[in-house]
Protein backbone atom coordinates (compact mmCIF):
# COMPACT_ATOMS: atom_id res chain seq x y z
CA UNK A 1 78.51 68.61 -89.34
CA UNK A 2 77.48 70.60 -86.50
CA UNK A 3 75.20 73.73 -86.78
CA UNK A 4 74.42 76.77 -84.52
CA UNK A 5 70.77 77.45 -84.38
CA UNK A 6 71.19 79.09 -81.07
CA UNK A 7 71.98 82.68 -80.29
CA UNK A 8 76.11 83.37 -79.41
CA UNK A 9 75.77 83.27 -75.83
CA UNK A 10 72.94 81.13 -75.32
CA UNK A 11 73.18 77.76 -73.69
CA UNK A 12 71.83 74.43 -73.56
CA UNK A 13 71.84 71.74 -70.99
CA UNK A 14 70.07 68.28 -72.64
CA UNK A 15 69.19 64.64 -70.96
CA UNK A 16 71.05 63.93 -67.83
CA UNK A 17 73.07 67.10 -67.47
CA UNK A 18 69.66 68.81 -67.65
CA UNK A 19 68.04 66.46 -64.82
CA UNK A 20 71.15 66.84 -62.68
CA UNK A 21 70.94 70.83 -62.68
CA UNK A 22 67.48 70.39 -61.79
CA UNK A 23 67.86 68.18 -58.81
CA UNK A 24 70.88 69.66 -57.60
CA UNK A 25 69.03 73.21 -57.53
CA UNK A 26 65.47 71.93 -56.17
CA UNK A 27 67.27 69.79 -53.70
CA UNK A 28 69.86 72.50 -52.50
CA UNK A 29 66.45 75.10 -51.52
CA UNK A 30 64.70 72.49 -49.96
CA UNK A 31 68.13 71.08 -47.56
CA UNK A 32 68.16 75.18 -47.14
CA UNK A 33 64.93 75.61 -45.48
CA UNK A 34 63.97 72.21 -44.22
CA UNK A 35 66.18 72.82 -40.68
CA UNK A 36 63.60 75.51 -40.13
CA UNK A 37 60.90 72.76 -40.68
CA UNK A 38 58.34 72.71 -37.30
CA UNK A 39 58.31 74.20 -33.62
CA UNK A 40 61.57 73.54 -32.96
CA UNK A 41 63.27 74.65 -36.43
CA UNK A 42 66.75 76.58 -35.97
CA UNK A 43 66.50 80.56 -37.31
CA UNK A 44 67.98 81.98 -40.42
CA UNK A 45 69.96 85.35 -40.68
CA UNK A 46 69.00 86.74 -43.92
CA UNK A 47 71.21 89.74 -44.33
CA UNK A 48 70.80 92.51 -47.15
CA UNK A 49 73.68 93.16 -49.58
CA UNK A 50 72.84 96.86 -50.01
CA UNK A 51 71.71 98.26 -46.61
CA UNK A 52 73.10 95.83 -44.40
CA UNK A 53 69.98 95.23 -42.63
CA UNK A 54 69.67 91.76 -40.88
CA UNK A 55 66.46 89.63 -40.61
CA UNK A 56 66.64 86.88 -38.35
CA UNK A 57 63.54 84.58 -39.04
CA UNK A 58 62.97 80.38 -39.46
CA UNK A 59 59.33 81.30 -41.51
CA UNK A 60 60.20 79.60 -44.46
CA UNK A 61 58.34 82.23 -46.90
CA UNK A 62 60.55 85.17 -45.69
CA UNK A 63 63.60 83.27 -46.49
CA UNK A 64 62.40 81.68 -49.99
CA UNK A 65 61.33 85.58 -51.06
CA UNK A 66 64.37 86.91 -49.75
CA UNK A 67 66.99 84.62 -51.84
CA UNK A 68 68.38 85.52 -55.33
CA UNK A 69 68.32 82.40 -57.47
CA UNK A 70 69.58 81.32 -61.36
CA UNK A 71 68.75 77.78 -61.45
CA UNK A 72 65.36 77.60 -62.42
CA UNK A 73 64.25 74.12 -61.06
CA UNK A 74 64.88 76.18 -57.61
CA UNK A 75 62.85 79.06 -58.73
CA UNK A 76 59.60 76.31 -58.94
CA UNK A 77 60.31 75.31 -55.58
CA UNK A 78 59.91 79.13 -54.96
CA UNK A 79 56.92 79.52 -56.60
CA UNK A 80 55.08 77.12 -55.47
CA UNK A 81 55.42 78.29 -51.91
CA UNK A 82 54.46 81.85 -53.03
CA UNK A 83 51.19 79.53 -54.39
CA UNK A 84 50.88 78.10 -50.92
CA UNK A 85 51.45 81.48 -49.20
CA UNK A 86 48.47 82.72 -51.25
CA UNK A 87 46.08 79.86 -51.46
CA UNK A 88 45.92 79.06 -47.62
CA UNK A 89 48.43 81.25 -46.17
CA UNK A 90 51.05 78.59 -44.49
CA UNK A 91 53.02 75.16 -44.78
CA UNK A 92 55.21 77.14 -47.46
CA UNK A 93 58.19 75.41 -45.59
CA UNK A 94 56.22 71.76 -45.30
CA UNK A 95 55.72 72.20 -49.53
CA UNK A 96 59.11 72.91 -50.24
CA UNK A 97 60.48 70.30 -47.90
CA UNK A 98 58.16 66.98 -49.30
CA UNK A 99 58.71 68.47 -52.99
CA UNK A 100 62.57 68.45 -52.66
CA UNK A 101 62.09 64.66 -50.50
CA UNK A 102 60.10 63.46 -53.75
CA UNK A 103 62.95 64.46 -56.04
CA UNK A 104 65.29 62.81 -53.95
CA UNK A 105 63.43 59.43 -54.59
CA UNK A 106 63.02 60.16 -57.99
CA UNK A 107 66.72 60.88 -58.12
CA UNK A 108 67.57 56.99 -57.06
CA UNK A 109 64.99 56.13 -59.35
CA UNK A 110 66.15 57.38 -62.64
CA UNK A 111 69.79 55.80 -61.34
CA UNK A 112 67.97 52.42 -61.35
CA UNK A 113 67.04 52.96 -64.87
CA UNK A 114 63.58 53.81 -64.42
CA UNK A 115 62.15 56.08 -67.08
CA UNK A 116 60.67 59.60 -65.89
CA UNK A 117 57.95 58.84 -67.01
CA UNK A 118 56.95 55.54 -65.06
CA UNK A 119 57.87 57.53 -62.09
CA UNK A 120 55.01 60.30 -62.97
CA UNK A 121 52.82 58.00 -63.27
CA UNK A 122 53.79 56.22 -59.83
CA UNK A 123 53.32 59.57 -58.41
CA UNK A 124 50.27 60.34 -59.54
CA UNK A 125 48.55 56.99 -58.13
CA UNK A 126 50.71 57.62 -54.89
CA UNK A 127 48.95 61.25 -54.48
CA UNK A 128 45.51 59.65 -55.22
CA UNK A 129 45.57 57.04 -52.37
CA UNK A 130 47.37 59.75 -50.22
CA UNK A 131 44.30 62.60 -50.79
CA UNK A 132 41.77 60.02 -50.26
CA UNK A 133 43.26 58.92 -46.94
CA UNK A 134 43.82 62.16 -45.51
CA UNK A 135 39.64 62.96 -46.43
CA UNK A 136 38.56 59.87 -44.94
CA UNK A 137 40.58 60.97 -41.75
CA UNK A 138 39.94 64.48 -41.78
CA UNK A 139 36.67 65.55 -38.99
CA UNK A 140 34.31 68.06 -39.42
CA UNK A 141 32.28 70.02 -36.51
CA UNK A 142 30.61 72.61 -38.29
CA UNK A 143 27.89 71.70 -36.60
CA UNK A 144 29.12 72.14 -33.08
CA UNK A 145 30.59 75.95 -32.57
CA UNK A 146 31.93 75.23 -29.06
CA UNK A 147 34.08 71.66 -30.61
CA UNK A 148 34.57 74.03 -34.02
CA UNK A 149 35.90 76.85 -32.10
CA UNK A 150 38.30 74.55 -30.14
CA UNK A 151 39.10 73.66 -33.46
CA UNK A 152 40.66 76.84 -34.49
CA UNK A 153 42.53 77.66 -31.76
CA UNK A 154 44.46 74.20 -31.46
CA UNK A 155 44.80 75.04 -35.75
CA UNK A 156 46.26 78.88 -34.06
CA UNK A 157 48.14 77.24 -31.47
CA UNK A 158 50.36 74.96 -34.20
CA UNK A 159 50.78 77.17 -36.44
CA UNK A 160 52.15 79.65 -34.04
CA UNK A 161 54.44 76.90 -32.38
CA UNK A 162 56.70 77.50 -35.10
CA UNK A 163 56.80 81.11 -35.41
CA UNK A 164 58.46 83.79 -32.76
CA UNK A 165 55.58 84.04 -31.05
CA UNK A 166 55.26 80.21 -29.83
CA UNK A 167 56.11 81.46 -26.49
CA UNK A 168 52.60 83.18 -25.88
CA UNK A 169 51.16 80.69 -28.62
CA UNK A 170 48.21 80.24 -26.25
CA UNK A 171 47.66 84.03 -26.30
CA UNK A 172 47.82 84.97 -29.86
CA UNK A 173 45.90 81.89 -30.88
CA UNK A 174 42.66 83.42 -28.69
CA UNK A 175 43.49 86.71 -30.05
CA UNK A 176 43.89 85.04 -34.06
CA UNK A 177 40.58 83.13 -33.68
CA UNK A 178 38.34 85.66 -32.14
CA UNK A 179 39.39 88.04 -35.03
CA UNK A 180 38.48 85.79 -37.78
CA UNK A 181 35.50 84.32 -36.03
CA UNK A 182 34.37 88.33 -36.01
CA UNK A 183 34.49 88.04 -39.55
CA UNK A 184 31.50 85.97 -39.89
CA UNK A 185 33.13 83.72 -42.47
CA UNK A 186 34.68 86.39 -44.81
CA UNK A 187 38.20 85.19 -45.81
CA UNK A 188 39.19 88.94 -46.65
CA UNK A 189 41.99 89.50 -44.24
CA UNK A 190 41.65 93.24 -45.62
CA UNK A 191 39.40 93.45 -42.71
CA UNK A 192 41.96 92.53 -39.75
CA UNK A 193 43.98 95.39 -39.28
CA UNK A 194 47.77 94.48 -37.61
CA UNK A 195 49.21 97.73 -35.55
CA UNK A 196 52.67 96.78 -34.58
CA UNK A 197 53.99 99.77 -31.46
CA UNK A 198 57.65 99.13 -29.58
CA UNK A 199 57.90 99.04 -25.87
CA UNK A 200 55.53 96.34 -23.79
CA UNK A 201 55.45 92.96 -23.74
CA UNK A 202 54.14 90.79 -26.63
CA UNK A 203 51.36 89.54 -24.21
CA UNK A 204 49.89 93.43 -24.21
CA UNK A 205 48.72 93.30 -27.01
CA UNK A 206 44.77 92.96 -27.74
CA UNK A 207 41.94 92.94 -29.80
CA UNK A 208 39.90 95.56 -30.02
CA UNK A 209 36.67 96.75 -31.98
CA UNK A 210 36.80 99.85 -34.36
CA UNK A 211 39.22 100.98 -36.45
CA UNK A 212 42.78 102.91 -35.40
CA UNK A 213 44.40 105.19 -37.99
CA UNK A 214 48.03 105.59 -37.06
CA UNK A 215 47.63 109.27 -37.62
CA UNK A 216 47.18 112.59 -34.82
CA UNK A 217 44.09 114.84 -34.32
CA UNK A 218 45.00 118.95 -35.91
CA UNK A 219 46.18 121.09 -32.70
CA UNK A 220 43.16 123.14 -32.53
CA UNK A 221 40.62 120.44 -33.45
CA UNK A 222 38.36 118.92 -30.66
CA UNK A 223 40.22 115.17 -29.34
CA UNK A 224 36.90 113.61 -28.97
CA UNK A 225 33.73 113.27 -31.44
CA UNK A 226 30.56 111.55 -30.52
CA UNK A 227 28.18 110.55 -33.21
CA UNK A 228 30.55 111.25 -36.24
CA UNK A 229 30.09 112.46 -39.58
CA UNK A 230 33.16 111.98 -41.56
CA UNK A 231 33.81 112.77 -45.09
CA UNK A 232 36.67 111.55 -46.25
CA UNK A 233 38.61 113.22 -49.04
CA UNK A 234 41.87 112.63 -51.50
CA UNK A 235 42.06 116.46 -52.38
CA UNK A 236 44.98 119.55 -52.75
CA UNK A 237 44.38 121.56 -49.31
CA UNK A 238 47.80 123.25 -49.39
CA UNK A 239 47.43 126.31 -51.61
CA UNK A 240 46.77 128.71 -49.76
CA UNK A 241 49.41 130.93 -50.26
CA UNK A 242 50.63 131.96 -54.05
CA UNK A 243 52.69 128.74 -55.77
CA UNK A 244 54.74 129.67 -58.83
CA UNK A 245 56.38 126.91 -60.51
CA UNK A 246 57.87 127.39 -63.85
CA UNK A 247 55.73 130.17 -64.65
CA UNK A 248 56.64 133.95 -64.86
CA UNK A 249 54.55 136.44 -63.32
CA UNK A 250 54.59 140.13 -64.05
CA UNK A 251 53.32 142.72 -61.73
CA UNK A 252 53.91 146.71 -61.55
CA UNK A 253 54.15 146.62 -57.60
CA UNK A 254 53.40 144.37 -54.72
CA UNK A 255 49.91 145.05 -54.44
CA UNK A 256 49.33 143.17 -57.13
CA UNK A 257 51.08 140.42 -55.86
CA UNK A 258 49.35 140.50 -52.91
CA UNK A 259 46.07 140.66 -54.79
CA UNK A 260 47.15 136.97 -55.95
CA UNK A 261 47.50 135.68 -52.94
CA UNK A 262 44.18 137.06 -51.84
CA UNK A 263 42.12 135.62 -54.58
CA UNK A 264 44.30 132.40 -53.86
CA UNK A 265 43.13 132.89 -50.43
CA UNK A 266 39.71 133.01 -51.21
CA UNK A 267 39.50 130.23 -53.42
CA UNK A 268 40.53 128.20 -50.80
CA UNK A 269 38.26 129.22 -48.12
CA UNK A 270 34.95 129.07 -50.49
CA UNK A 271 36.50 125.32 -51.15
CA UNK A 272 36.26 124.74 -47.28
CA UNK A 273 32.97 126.26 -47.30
CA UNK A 274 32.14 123.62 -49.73
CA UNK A 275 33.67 121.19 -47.64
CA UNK A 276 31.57 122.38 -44.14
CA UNK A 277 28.29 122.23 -46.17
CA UNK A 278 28.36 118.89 -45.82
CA UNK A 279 26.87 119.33 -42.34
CA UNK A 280 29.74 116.75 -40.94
CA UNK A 281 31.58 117.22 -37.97
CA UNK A 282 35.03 115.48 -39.04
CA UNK A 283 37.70 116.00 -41.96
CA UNK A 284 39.90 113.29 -42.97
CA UNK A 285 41.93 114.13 -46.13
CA UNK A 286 44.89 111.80 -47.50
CA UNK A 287 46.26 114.91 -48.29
CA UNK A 288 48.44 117.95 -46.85
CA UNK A 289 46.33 120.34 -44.92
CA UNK A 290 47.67 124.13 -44.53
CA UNK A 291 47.32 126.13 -41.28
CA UNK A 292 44.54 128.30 -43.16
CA UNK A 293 42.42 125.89 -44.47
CA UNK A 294 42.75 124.07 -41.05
CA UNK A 295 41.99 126.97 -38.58
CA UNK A 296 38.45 128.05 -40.55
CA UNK A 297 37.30 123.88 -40.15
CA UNK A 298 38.39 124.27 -36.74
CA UNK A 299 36.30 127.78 -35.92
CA UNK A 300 33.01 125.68 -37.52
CA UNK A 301 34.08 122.76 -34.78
CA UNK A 302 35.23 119.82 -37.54
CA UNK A 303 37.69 117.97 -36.04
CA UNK A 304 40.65 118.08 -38.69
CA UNK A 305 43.31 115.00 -39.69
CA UNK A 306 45.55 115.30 -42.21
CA UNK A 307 47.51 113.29 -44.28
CA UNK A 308 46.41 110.36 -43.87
CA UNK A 309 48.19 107.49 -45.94
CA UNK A 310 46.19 105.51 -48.56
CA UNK A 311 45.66 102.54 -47.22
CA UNK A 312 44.22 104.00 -44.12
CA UNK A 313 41.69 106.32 -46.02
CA UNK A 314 40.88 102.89 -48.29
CA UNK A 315 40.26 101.21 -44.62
CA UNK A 316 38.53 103.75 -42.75
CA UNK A 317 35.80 104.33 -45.97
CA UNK A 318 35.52 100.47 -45.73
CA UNK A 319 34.67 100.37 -42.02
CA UNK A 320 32.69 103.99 -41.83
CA UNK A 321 30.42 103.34 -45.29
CA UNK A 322 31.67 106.64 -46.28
CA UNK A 323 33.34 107.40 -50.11
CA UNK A 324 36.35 109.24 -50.70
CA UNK A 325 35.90 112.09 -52.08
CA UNK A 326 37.58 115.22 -54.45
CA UNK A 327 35.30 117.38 -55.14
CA UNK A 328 32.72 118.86 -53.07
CA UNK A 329 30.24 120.92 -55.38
CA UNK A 330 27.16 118.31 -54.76
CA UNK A 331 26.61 117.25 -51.54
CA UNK A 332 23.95 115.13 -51.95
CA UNK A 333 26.29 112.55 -54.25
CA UNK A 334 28.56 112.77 -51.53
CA UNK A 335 28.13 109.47 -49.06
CA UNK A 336 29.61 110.21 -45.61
CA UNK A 337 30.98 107.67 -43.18
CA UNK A 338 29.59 107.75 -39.96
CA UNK A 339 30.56 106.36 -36.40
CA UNK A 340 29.48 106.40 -32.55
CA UNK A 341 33.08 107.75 -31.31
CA UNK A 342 36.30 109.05 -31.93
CA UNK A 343 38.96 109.81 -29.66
CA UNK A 344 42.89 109.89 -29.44
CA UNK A 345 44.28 106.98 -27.62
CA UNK A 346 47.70 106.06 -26.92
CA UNK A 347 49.72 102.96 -27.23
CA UNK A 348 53.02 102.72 -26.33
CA UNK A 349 54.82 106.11 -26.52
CA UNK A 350 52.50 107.09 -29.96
CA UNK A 351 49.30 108.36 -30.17
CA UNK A 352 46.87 107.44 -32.33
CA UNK A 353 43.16 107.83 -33.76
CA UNK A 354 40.66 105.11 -32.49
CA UNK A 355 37.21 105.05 -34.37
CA UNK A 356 34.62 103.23 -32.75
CA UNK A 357 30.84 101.99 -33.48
CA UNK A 358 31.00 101.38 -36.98
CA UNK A 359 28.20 100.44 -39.63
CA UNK A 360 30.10 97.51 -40.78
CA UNK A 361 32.54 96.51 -37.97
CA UNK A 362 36.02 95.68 -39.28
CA UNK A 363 37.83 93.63 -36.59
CA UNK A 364 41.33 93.73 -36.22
CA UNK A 365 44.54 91.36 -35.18
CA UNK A 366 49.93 87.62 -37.35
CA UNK A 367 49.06 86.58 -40.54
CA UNK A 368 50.25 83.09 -41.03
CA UNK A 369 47.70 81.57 -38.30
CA UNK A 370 45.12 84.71 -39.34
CA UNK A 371 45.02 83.19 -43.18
CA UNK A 372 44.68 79.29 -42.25
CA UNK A 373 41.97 80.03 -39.36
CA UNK A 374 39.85 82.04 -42.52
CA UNK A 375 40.61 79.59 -44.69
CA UNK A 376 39.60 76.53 -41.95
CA UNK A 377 36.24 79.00 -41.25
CA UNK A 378 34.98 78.18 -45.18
CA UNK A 379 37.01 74.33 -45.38
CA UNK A 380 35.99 73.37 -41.78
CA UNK A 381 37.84 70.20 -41.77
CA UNK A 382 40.41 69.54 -39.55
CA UNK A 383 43.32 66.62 -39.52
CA UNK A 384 45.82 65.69 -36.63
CA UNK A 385 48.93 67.16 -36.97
CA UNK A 386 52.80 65.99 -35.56
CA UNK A 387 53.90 63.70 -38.40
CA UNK A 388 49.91 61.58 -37.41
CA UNK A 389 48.63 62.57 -41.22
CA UNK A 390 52.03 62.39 -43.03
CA UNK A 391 52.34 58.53 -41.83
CA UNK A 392 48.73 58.10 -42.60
CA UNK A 393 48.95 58.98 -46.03
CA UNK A 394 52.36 56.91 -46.45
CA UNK A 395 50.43 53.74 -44.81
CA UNK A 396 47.51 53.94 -47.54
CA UNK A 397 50.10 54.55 -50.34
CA UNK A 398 51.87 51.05 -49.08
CA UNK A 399 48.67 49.38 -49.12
CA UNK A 400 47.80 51.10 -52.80
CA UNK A 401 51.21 50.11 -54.45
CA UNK A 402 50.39 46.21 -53.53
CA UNK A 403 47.73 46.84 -56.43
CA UNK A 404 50.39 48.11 -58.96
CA UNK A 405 52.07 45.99 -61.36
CA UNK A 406 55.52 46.98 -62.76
CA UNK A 407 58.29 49.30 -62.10
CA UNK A 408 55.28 51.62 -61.04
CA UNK A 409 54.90 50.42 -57.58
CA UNK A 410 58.43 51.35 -56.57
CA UNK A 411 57.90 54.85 -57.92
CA UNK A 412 54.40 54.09 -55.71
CA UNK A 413 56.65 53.35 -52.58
CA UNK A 414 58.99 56.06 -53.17
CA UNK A 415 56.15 58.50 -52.61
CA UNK A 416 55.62 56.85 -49.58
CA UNK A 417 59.03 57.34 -48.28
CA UNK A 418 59.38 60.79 -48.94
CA UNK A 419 56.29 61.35 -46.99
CA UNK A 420 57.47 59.73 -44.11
CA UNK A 421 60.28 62.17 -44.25
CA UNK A 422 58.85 64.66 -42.47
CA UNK A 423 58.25 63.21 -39.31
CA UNK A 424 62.04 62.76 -39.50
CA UNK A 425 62.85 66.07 -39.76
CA UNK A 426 60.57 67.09 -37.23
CA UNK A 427 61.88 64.83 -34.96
CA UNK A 428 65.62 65.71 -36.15
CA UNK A 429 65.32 69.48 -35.82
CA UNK A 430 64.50 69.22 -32.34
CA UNK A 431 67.67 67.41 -31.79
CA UNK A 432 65.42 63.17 -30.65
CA UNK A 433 65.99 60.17 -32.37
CA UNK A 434 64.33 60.10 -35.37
CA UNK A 435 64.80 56.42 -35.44
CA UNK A 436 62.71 56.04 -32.31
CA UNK A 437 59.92 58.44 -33.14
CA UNK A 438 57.40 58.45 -36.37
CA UNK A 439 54.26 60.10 -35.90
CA UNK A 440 52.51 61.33 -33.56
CA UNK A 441 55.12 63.55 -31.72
CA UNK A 442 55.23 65.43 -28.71
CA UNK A 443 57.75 68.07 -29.32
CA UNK A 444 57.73 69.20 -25.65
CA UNK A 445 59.05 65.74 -24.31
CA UNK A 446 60.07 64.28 -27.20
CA UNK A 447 58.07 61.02 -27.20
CA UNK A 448 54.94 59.39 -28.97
CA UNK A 449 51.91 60.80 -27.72
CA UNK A 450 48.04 61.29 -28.80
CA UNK A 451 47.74 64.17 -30.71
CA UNK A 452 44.32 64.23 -30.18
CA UNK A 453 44.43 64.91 -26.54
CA UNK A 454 47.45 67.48 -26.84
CA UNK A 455 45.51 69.08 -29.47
CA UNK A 456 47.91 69.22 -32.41
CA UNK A 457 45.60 69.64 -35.31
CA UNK A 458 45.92 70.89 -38.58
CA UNK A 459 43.80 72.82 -41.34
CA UNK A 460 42.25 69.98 -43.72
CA UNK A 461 42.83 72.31 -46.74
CA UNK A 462 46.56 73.10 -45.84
CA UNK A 463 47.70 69.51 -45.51
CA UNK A 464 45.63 68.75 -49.58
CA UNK A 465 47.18 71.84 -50.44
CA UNK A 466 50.48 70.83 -49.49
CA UNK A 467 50.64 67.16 -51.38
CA UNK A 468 48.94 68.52 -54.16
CA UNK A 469 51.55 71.44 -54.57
CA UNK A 470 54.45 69.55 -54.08
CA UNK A 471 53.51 66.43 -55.86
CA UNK A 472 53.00 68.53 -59.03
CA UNK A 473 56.24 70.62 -59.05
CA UNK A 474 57.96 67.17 -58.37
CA UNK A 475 56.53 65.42 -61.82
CA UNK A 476 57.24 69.07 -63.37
CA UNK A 477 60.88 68.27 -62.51
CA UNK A 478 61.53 64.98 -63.05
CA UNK A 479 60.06 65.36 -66.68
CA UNK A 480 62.42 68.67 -67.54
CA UNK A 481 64.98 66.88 -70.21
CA UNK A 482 66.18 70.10 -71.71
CA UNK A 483 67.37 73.46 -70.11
CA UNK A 484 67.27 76.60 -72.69
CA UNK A 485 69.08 79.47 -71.89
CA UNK A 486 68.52 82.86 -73.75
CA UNK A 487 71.15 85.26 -75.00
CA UNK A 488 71.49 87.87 -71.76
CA UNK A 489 70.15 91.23 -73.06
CA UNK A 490 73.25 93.72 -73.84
CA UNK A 491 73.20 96.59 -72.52
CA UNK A 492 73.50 99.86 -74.68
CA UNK A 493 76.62 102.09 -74.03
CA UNK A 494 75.30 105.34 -72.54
């Protein structure tokens, strides 16, 4: 006798049915995205239902975020590149790719009879020997800025071979690692401010020191400001003419009304007396400003800009020392920020605010190479890249499963052979013989070639993060023997 202990439209998937789902939708997102896999990776066009608008991109983040999904062994394929994305910023393709490769092996495995659990625990000794390997190959030179900053920008330079801008890798990868090495070993990319203008080439754009609020100077206001005193505000500076909303007002004749608008008037001005008192010399309010307000701070010479979004007021009272302020009765709790210059520049066909000679410099300028170069500046270990540490790792896992007794060491070799994977794809996607090539690969002329000299390396961190990542969704996989689905949530009749 049967009995229903779950919900009416709830489901249940058990044993192999289960597993199958699982590989079938881990395996599906990682076949999706592992074509994009390396410099020479072919593009997706990701194109919205709603709007219409198409994104053509092969950064294997964008197109993981971007897809709707209902088979959850797909969704931790997902997350765990959202996880790399955070941790160190790129190789969200890479984790996806060797995760979906492991459950592949694991696939043949449990066809072979081999229990999920003997092929966890083959994992597991697999990533050990893999970790180990790639720290005893990994270099460090800390100690040497010229080597360490040589370093970075071969880290900038592969990262960036697989994005857009590979063609002027060279010159975003100076730009990337003179920003972060500004930073003097923050990893708070809050600091590096991206302004992204239309018309130009990609190779005009440049680093530069200060702090650029994609806002305009008030008509009347002076363009230029030497030694600056800014307070910056989040305050109402738009009533200076009578608002009525919702409310009834009753006067005997317009005089009266015109009385309100007066003592609204005055208000007003005794708040920008308030606000000149501060003896500063610029006015930056998140906020509206109306022509009244705005033409007494420009009579006392305080250069005016309005409306200036959040996230700019958060960034410039970083950079100037200054707090943002809304009310104005105390001066002396007020702190002010304070810089050597500001003047409107231009870039492109916009005009914008440049703010120069701060207290605490905030340096600006591509986020992918941007995170792993801050993340490389605390981790300073570096490992060769083009399949060199992927076939590394596999070679110590051979050698390790030679120790392991059992069914264990061909869940030991599997690892191994899912590693050695990548390489292939590498060598696939740019259209070689992947049967001729393993590691060390020169994507330019398609042979073997020192990485070394070329200068392929790689971000110590990234490459752990990567096998640790993937290697722990896979055994989260593999071990799922039941799928429960919940009752979908009716929805009440208007």
């Amino acid at each position: 006798m049967s009995m229903q202990i779950f919900g009416n439209e709830a489901t249940e998937e058990k044993a192999e049915n289960a597993r199958l789902a699982s590989f079938v939708g881990a395996l599906a997102i990682g076949d999706l995205v592992k074509s994009t896999l390396g410099p020479k990776g072919m593009n997706k066009i990701l194109q919205s239902t709603s709007t219409g608008d198409i994104n053509v991109t092969n950064d294997g983040s964008t197109i993981l975020k971007s897809i709707q999904l209902d088979n959850a062994a797909a969704k931790i394929l997902v997350n765990i590149s959202k996880v790399q994305d955070d941790e160190v910023g790129d190789g969200t393709t890479s984790v996806c790719v060797l995760a979906a490769e492991l459950l592949r092996e694991a696939e043949k495995l449990i066809a072979m009879r081999i229990h999920p659990q003997t092929i966890v625990e083959g994992y597991r000794i697999a990533s050990a020997a893999a970790l180990e390997a790639l720290q005893n190959a990994a270099v460090d030179h800390a100690s040497d800025p010229t080597q360490f900053r040589q370093d970075l920008f071969n880290i900038a330079r592969t990262t960036l071979s697989s994005k857009v801008l590979s063609q002027d890798k060279d010159y975003f990868a100076n730009l990337a690692v003179e920003a972060v090495l500004r930073l003097k070993g923050s990893t708070d990319l809050e600091h590096i401010q991206i302004i992204k203008k239309v018309g130009g080439k990609l190779t005009d754009s440049y680093l530069d020191e200060g702090f650029i609020l994609d806002k305009t100077i008030a008509v009347n206001s002076p363009k230029r400001m030497e030694n600056a005193k800014i307070l910056i505000a989040n305050t109402s500076m738009d009533t200076d003419k009578i608002k009525v909303f919702g409310a009834r007002l009753k006067v005997d004749s317009t005089g009266k009304l015109a009385e309100l608008e007066r003592a609204e008037r005055e208000k007003m001005k005794a708040k920008v007396e308030d606000i000149a008192a501060h003896g500063i010399n610029c006015f930056v309010n998140r906020q509206l400003i109306y022509n009244y307000p705005e033409s007494i701070l420009t009579e006392k010479g305080i250069m005016v800009i309005e409306h200036a979004d959040f996230e700019g007021v958060e960034r410039l009272s970083l950079v100037t020392g200054g707090e943002i302020a809304s009310t104005f009765d105390r001066p002396d709790l007020v702190k002010l920020g304070r810089c050597d210059l500001i003047e409107e520049i231009i870039i492109g066909e916009d005009k914008l605010i440049k703010f120069s000679g701060m207290v605490d410099e905030a340096e600006r300028s591509l986020h992918d190479a941007l995170s792993v170069l801050s993340q490389t500046v605390k981790e300073t270990r570096v490992v060769l890249g083009g399949g060199c540490s992927e076939m590394l790792m596999s070679c110590a896992i051979d050698e390790a499963s030679r120790k392991v007794k059992g069914k264990k060491a061909i869940a030991v070799q599997s690892f191994a052979h899912a590693l050695r994977q990548i390489p292939t794809i590498l060598a696939d996607n740019a259209g070689y013989d992947s049967s001729d090539l393993d590691a060390g690969l020169d994507m330019t002329e398609g042979t073997i070639a020192s990485m070394k000299k070329l200068g392929v390396t790689e971000s110590y961190k990234l490459k752990r993060q990567v096998v640790l990542s993937a290697s722990e969704a896979a055994e989260m996989i593999i071990r799922v023997d039941d799928i429960l689905r919940a009752t979908p949530r009716k929805r009440e009749a208007v």
